[in-house]
N, C-alpha and C. Protein backbone atom coordinates (compact mmCIF):
# COMPACT_ATOMS: atom_id res chain seq x y z
N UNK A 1 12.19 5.06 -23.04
CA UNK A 1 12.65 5.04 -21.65
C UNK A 1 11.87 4.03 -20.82
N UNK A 2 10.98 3.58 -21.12
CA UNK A 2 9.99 2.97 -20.72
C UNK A 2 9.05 3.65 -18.98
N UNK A 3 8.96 2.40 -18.04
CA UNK A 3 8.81 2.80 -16.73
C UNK A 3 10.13 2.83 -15.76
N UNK A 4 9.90 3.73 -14.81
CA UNK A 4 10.80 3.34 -13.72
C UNK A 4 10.20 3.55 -12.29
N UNK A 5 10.67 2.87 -11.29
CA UNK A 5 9.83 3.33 -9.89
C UNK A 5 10.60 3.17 -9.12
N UNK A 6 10.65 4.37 -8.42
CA UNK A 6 11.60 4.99 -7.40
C UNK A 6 10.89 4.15 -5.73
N UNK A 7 11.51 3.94 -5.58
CA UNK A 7 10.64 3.02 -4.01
C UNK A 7 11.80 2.93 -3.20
N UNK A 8 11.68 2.65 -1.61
CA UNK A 8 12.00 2.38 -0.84
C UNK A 8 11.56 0.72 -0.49
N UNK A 9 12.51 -0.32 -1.14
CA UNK A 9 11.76 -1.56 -0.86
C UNK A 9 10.86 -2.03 0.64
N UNK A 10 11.60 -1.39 1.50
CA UNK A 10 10.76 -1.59 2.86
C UNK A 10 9.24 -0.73 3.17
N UNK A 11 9.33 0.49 2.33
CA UNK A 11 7.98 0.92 2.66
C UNK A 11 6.69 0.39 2.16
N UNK A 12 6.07 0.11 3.15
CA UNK A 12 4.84 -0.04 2.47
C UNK A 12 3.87 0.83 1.95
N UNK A 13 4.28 1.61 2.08
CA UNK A 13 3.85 2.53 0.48
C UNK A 13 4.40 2.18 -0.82
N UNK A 14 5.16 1.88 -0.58
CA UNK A 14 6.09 1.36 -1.84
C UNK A 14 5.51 -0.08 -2.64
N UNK A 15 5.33 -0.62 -1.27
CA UNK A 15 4.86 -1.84 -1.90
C UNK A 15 3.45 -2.15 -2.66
N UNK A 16 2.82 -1.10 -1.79
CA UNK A 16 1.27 -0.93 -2.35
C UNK A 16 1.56 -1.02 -4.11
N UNK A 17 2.44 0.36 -4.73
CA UNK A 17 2.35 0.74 -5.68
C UNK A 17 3.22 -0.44 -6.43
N UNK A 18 4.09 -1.04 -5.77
CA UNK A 18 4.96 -2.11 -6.42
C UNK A 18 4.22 -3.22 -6.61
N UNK A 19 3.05 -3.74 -6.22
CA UNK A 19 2.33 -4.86 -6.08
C UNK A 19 0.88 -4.18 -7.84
N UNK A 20 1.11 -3.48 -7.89
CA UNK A 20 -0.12 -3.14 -8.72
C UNK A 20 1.29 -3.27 -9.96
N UNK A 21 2.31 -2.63 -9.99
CA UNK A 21 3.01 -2.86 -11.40
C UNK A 21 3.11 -4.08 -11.56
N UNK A 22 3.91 -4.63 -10.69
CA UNK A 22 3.73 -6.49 -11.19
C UNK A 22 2.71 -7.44 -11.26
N UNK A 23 1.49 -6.88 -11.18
CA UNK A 23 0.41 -7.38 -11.17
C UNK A 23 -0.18 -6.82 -12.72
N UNK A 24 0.79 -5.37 -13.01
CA UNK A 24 -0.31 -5.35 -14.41
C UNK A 24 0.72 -5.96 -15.52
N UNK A 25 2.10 -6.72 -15.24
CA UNK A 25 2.74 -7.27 -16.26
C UNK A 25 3.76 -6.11 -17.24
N UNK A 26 3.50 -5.59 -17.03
CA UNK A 26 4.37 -4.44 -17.86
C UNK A 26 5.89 -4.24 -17.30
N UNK A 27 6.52 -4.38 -17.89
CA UNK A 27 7.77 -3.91 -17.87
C UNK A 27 8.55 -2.86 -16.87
N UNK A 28 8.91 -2.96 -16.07
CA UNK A 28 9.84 -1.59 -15.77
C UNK A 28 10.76 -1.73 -14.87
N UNK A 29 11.16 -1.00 -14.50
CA UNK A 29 12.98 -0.55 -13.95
C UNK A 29 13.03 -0.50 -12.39
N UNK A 30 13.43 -0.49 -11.76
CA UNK A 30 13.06 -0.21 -9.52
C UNK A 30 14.40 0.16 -9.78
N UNK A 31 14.18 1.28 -8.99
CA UNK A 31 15.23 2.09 -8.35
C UNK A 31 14.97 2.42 -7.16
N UNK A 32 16.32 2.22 -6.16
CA UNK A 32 16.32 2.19 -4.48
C UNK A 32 16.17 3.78 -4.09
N UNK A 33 15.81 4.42 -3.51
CA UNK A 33 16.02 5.44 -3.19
C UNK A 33 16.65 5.07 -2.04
N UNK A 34 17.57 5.67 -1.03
CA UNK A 34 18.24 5.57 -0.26
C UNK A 34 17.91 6.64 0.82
N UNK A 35 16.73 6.30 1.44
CA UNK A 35 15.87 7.36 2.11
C UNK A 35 17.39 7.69 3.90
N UNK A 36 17.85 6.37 4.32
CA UNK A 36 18.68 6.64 5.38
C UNK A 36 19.73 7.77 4.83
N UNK A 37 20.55 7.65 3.16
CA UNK A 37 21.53 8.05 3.34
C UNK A 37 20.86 9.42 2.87
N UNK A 38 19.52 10.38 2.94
CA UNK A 38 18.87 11.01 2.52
C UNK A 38 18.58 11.60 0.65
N UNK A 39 19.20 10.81 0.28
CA UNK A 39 18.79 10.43 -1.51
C UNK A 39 17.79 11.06 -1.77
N UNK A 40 16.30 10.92 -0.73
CA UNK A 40 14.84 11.94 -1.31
C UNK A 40 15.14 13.08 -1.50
N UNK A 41 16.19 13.94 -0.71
CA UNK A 41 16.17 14.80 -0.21
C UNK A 41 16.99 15.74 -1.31
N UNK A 42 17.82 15.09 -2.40
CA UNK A 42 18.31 15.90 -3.43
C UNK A 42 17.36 16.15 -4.15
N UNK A 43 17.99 17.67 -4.68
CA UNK A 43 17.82 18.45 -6.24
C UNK A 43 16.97 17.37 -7.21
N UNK A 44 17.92 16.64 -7.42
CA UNK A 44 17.51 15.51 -8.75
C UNK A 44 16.49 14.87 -8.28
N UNK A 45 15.96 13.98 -7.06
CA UNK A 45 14.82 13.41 -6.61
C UNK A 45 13.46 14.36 -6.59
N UNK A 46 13.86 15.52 -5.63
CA UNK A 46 12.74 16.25 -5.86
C UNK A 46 12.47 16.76 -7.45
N UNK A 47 12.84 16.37 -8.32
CA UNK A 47 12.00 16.75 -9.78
C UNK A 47 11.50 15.88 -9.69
N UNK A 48 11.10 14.31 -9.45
CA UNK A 48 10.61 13.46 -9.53
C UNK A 48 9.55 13.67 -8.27
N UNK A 49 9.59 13.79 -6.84
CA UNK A 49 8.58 13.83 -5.87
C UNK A 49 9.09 15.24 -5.36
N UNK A 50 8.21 16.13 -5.41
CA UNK A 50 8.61 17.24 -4.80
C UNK A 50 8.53 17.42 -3.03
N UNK A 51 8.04 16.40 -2.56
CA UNK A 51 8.12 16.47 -1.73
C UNK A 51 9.37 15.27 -0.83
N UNK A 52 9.76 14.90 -1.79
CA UNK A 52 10.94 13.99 -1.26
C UNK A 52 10.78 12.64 -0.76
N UNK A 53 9.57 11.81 -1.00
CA UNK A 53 9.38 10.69 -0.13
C UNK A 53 8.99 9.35 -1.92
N UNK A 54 9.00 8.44 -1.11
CA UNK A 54 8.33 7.06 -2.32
C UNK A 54 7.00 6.80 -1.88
N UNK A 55 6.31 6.41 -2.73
CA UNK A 55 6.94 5.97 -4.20
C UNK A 55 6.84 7.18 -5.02
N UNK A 56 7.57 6.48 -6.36
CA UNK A 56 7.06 7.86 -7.81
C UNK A 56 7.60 6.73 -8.65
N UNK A 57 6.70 7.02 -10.11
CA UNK A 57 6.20 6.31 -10.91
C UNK A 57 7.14 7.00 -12.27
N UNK A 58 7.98 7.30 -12.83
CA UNK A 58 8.37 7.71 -14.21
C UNK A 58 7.80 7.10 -15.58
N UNK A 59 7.00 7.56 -16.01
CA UNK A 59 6.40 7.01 -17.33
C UNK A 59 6.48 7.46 -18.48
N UNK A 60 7.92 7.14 -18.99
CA UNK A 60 8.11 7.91 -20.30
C UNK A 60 8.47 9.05 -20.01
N UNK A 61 7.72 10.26 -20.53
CA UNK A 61 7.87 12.07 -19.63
C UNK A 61 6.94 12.12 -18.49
N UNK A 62 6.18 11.21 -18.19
CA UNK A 62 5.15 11.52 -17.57
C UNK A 62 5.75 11.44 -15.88
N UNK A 63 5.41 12.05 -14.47
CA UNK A 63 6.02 11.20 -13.41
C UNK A 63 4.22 11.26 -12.43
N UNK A 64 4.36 10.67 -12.05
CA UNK A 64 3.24 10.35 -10.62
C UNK A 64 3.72 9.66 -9.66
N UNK A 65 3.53 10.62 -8.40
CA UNK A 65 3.27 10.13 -7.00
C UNK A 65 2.49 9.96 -6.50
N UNK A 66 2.40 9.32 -5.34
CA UNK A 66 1.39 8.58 -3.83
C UNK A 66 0.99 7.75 -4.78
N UNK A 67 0.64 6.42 -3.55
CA UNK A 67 0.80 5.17 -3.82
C UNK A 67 -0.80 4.72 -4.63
N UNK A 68 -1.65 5.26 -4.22
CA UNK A 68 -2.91 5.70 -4.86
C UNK A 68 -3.19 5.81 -5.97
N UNK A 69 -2.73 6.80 -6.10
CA UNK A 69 -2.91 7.45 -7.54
C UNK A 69 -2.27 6.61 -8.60
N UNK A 70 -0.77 6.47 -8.23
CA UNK A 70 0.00 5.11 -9.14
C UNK A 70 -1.53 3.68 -9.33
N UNK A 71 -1.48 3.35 -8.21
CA UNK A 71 -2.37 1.86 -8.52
C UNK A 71 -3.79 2.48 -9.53
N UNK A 72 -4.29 4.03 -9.49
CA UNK A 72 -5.37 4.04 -9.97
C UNK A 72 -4.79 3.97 -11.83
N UNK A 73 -3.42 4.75 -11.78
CA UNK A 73 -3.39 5.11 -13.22
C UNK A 73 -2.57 3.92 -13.95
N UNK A 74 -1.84 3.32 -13.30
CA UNK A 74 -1.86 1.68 -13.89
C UNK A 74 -2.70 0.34 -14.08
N UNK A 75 -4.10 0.83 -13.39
CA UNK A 75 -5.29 0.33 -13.38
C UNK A 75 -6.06 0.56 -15.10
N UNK A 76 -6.06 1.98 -15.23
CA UNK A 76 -6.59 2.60 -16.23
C UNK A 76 -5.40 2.10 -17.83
N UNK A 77 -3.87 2.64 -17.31
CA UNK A 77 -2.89 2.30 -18.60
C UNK A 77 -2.81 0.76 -19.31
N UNK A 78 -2.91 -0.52 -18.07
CA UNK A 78 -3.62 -1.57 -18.05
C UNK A 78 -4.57 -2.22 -18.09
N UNK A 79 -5.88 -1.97 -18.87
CA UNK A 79 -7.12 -2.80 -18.11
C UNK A 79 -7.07 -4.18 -18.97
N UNK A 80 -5.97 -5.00 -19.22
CA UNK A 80 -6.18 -6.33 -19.81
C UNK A 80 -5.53 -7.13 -18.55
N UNK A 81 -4.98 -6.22 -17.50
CA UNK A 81 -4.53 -6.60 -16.47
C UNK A 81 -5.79 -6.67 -15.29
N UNK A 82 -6.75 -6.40 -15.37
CA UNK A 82 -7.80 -6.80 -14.49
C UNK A 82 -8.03 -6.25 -13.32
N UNK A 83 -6.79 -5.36 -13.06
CA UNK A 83 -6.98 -4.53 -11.75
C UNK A 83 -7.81 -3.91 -11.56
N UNK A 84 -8.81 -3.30 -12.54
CA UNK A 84 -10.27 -2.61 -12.13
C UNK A 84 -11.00 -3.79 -12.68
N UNK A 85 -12.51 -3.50 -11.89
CA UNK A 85 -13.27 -3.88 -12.74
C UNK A 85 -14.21 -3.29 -13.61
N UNK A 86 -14.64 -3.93 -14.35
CA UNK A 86 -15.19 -3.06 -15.69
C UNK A 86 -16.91 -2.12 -15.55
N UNK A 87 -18.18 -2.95 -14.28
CA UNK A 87 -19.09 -2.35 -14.21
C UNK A 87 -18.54 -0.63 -13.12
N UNK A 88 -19.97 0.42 -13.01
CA UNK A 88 -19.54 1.10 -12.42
C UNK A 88 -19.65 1.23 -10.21
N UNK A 89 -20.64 -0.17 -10.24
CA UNK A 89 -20.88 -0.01 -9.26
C UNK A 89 -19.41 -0.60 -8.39
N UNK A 90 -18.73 -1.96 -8.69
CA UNK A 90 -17.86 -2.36 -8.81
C UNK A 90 -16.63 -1.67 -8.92
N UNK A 91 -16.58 -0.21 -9.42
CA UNK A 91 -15.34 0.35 -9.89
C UNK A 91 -15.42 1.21 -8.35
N UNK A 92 -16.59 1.50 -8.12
CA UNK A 92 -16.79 2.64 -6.98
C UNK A 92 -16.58 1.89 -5.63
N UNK A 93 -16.75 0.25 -5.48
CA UNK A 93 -16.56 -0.59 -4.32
C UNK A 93 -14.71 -0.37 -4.23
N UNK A 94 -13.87 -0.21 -5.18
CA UNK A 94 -12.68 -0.44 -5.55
C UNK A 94 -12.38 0.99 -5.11
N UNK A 95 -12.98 2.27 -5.62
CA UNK A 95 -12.43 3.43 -4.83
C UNK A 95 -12.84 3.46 -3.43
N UNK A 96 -14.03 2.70 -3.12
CA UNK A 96 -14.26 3.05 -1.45
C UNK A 96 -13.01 2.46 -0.61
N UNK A 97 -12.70 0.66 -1.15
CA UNK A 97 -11.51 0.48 -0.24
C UNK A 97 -10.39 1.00 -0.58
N UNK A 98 -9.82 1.24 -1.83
CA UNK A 98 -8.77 1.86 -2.09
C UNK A 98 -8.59 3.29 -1.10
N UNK A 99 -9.34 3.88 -0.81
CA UNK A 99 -9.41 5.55 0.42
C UNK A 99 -9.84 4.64 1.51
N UNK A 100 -10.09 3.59 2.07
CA UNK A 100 -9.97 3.19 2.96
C UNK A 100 -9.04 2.75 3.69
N UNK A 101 -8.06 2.00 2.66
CA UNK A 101 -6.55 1.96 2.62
C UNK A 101 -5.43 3.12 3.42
N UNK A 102 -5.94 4.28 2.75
CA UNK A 102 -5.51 5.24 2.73
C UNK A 102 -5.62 6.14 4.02
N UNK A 103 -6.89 5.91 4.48
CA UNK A 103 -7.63 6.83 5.18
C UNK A 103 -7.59 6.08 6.69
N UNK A 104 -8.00 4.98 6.94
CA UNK A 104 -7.99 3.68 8.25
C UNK A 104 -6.92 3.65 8.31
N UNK A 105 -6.48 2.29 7.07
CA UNK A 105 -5.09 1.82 7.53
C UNK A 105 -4.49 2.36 7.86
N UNK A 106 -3.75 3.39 6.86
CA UNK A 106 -2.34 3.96 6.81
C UNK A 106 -2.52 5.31 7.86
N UNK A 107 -3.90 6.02 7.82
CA UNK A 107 -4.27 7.02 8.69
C UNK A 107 -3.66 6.53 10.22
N UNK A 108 -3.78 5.36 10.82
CA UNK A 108 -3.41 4.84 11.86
C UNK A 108 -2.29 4.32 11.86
N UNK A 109 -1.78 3.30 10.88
CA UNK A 109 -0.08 2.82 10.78
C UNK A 109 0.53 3.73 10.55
N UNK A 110 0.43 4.31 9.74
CA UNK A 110 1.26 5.47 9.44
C UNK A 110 2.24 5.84 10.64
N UNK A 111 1.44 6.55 11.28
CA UNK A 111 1.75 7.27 12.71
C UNK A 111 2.68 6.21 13.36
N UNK A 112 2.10 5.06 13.32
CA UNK A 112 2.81 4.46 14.07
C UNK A 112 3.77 3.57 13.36
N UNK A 113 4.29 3.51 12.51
CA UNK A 113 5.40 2.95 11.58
C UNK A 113 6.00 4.43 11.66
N UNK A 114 5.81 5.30 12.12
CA UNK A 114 7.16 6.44 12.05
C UNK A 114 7.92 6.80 13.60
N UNK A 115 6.62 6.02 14.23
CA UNK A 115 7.40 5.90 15.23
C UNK A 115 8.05 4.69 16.08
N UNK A 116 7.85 3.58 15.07
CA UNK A 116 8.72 2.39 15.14
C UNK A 116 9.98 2.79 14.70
N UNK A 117 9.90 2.77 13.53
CA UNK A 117 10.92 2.88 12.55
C UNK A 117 12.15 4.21 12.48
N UNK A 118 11.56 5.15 12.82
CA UNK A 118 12.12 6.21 12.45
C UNK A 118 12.58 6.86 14.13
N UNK A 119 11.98 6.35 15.29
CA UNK A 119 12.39 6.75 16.56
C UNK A 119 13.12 5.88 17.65
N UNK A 120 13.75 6.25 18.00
CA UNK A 120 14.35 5.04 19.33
C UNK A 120 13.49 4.86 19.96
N UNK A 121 13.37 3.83 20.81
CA UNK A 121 12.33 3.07 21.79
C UNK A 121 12.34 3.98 22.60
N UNK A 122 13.10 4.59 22.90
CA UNK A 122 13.00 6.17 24.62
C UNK A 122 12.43 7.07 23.83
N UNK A 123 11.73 7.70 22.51
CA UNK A 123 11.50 8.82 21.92
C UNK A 123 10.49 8.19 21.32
N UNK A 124 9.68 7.40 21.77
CA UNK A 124 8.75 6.91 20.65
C UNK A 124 7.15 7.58 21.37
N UNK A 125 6.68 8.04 20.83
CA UNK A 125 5.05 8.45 21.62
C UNK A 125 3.97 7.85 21.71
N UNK A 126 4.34 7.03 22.77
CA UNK A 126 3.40 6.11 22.78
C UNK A 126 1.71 6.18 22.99
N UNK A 127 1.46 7.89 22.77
CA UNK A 127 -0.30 8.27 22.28
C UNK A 127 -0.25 7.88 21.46
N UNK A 128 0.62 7.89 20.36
CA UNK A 128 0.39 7.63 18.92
C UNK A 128 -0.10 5.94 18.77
N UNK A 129 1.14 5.57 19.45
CA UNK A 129 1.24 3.37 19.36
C UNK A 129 -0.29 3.42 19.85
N UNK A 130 -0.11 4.01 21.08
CA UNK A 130 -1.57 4.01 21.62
C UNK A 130 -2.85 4.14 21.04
N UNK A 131 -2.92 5.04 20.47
CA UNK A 131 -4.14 5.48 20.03
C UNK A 131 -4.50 4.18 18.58
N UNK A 132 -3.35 3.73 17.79
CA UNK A 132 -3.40 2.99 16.79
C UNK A 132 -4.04 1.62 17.15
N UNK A 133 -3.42 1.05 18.31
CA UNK A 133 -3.85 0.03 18.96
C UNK A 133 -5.25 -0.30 19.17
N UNK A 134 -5.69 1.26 19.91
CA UNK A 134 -7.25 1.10 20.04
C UNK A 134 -7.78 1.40 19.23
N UNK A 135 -7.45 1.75 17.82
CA UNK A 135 -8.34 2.25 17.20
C UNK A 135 -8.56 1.19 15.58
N UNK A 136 -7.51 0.51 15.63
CA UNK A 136 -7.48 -0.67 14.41
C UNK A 136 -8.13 -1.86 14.25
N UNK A 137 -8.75 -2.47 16.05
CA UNK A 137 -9.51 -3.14 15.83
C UNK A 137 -10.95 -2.86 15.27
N UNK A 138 -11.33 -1.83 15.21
CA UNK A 138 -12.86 -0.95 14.55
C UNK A 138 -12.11 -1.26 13.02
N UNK A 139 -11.33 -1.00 12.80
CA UNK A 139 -10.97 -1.05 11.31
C UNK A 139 -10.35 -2.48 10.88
N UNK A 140 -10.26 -3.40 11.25
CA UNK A 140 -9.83 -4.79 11.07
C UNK A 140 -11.20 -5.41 11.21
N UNK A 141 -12.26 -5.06 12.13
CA UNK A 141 -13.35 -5.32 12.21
C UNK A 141 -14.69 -5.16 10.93
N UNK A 142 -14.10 -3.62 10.35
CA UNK A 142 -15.03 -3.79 9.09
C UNK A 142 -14.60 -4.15 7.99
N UNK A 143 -13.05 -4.51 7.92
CA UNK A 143 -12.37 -5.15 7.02
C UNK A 143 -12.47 -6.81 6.95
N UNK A 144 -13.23 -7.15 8.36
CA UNK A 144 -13.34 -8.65 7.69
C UNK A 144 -14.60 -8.59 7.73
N UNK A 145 -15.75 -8.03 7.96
CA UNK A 145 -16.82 -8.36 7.33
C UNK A 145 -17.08 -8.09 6.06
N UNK A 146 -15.99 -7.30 5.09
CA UNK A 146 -16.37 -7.10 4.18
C UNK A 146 -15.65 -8.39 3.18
N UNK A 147 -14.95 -8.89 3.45
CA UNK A 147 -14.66 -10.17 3.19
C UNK A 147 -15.15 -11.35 3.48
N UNK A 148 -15.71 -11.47 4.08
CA UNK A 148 -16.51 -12.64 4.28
C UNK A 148 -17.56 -13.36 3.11
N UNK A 149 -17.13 -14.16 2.50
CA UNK A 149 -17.48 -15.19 1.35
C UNK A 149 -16.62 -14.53 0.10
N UNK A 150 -15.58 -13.65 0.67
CA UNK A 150 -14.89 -13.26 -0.97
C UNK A 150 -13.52 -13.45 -0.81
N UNK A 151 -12.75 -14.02 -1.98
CA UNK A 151 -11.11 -14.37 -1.80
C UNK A 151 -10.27 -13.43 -1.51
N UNK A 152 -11.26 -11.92 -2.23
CA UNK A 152 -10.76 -10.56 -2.24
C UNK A 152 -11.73 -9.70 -2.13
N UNK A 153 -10.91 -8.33 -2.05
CA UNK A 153 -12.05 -7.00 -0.99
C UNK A 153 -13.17 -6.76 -1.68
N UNK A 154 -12.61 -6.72 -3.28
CA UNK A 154 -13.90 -6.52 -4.22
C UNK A 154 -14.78 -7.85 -5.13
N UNK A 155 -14.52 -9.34 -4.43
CA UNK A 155 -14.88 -10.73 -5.21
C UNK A 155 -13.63 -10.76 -5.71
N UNK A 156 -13.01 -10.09 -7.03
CA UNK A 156 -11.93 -10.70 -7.84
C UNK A 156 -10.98 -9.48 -7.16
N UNK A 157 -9.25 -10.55 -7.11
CA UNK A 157 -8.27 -9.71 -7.12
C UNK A 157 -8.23 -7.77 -7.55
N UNK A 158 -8.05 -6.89 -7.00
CA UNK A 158 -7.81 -5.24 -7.69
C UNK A 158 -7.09 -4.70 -7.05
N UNK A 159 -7.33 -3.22 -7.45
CA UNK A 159 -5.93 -2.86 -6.73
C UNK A 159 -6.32 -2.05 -5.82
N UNK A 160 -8.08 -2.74 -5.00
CA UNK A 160 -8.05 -2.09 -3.44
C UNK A 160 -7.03 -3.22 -2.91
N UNK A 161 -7.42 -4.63 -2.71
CA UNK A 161 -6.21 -5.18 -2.49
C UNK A 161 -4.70 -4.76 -2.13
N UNK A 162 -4.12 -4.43 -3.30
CA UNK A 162 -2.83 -3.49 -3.14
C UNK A 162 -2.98 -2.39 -2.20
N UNK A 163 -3.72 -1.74 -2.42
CA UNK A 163 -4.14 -0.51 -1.26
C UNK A 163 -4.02 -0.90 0.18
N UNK A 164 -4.69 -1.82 0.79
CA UNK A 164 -4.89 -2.12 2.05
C UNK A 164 -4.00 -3.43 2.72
N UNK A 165 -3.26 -4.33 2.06
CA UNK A 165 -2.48 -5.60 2.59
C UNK A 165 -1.40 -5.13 3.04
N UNK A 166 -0.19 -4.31 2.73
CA UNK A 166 1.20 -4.00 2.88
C UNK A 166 1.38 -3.61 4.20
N UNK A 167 0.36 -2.91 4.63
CA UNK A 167 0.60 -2.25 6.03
C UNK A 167 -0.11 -2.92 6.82
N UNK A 168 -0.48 -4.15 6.62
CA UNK A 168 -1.57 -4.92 7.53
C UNK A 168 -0.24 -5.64 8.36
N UNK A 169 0.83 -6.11 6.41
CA UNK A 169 1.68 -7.09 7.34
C UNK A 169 2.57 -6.79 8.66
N UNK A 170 2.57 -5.38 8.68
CA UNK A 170 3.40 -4.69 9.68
C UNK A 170 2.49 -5.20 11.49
N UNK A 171 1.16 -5.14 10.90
CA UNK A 171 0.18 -4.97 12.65
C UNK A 171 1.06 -5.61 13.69
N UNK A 172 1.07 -6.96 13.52
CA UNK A 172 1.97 -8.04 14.49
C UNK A 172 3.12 -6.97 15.50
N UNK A 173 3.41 -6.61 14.22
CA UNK A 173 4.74 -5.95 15.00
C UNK A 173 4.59 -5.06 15.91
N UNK A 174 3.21 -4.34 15.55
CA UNK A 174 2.93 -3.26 16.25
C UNK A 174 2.28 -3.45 17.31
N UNK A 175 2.23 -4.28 17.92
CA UNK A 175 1.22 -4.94 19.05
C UNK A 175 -0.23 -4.88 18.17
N UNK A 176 -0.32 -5.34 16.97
CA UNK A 176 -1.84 -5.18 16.77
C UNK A 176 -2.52 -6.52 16.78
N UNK A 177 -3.11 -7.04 16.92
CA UNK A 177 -3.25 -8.87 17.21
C UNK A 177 -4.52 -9.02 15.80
N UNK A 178 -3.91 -9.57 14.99
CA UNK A 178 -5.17 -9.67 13.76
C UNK A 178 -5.55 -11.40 14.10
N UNK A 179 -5.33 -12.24 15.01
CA UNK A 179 -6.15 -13.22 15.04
C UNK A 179 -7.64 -13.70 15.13
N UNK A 180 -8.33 -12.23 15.57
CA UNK A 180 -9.45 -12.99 15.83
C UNK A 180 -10.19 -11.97 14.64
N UNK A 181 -9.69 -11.85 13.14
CA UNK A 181 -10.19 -11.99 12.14
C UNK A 181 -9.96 -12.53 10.85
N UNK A 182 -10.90 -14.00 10.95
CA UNK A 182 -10.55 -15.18 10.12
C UNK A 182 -10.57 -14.60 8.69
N UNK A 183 -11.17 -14.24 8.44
CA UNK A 183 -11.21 -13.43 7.35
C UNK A 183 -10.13 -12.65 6.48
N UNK A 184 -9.31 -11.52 7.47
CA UNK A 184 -8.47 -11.01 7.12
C UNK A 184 -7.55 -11.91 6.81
N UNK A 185 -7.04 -12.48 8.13
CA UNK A 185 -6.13 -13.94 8.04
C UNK A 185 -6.05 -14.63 6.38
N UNK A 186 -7.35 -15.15 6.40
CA UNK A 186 -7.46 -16.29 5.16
C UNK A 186 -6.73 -15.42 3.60
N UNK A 187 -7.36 -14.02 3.54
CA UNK A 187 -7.20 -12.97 2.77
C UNK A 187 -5.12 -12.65 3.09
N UNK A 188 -5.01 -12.23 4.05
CA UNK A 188 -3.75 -12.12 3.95
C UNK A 188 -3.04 -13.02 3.58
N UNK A 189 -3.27 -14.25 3.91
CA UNK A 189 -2.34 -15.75 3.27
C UNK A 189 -2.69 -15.69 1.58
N UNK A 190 -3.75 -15.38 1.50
CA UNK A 190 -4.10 -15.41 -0.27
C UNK A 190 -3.10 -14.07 -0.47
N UNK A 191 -2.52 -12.95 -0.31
CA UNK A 191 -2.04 -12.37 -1.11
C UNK A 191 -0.76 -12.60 -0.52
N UNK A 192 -0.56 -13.08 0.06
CA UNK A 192 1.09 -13.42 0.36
C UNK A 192 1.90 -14.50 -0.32
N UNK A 193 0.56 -15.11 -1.26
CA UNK A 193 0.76 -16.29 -1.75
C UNK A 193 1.49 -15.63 -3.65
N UNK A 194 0.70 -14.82 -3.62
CA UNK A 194 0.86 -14.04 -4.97
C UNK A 194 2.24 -14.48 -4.97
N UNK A 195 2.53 -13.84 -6.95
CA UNK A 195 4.03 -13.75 -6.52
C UNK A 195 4.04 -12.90 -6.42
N UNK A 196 3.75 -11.71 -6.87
CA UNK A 196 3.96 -10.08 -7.29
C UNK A 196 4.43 -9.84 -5.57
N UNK A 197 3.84 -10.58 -4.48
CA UNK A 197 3.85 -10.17 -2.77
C UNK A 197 5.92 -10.43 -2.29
N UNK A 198 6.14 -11.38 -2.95
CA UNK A 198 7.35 -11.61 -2.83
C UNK A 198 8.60 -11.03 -3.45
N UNK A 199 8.16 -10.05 -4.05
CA UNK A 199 9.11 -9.32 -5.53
C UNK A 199 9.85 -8.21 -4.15
């Protein structure tokens, strides 16, 4: 049966986990879920995510969700693909940003990509936009010092990388102004450059 991955091409959750498969070269299948026409929301989807949302990973019998966990265990099913690295101090720099990803970024976009996306402009709560606004430059702030003299979060390409870029590309939109970190900048043009970023 090989792989298959259930995604929503626009989420960036999706993409997180979609950027680590084509990055480890392996083979597999994308399937749309059709989150508008509510597709998560059947019988048959929830055996795959019980909770009804993307991504999810089908591996053979095996299935895994959140976008996380996918990049950690195609990290591990792959390591000729380079997405971890091999010492342990190095592996643990890769889980700090990878939950940083998780925890900053998306802890703050999140909120507010559901209420772009998912609310009309008269229903949107703007504590939420609000609070994201003020609170992303602290987190764009320790995200480019930790880049500074490296092409990537950990020296070489991984899949904190994948973790933390997808929802960066959204900021702009969100009133978030990432110009005055050269860093991130230089870093975001390097993975936009990928191909796996364009798939």
């Amino acid at each position: 049966m090989g792989m298959v991955f259930y995604e929503m091409a626009l989420s960036p959750n999706a993409k997180r986990a979609r950027l680590g498969l084509l990055e480890s070269g392996a083979p597999f299948e994308r399937h749309e879920v059709n989150l508008l026409a509510g597709e998560q929301k059947t019988a048959d989807y929830k055996r795959i995510h019980p909770l009804g949302r993307v991504p999810a990973l089908v591996d053979d019998d095996f299935i895994i969700w959140e976008s996380g966990a996918i990049l950690l265990y195609l990290a591990d099913k792959f390591p000729e693909a380079g997405l971890m690295p091999r010492t342990l101090p190095s592996r643990g720099a890769v889980y700090q940003w990878l939950t940083f990803g998780e925890t900053e970024i998306h802890g703050y976009m999140g909120p507010m990509g559901f209420q772009m996306f998912r609310r009309a402009p008269e229903k949107r709560d703007e504590q939420i936009l609000g609070r994201g606004r003020q609170r992303m430059p602290q987190v764009l702030a320790v995200l480019d010092r930790q880049l500074e003299g490296k092409d990537y979060l950990v020296g070489d390409f991984s899949i904190a990388d994948c973790a933390c870029a997808p929802w960066l590309e959204l900021a702009p939109g969100f009133g978030i102004d990432l110009a005055p970190y050269g860093n991130v900048n230089a870093w975001m043009t390097r993975m936009q450059g990928r191909s796996s970023w364009q798939v």
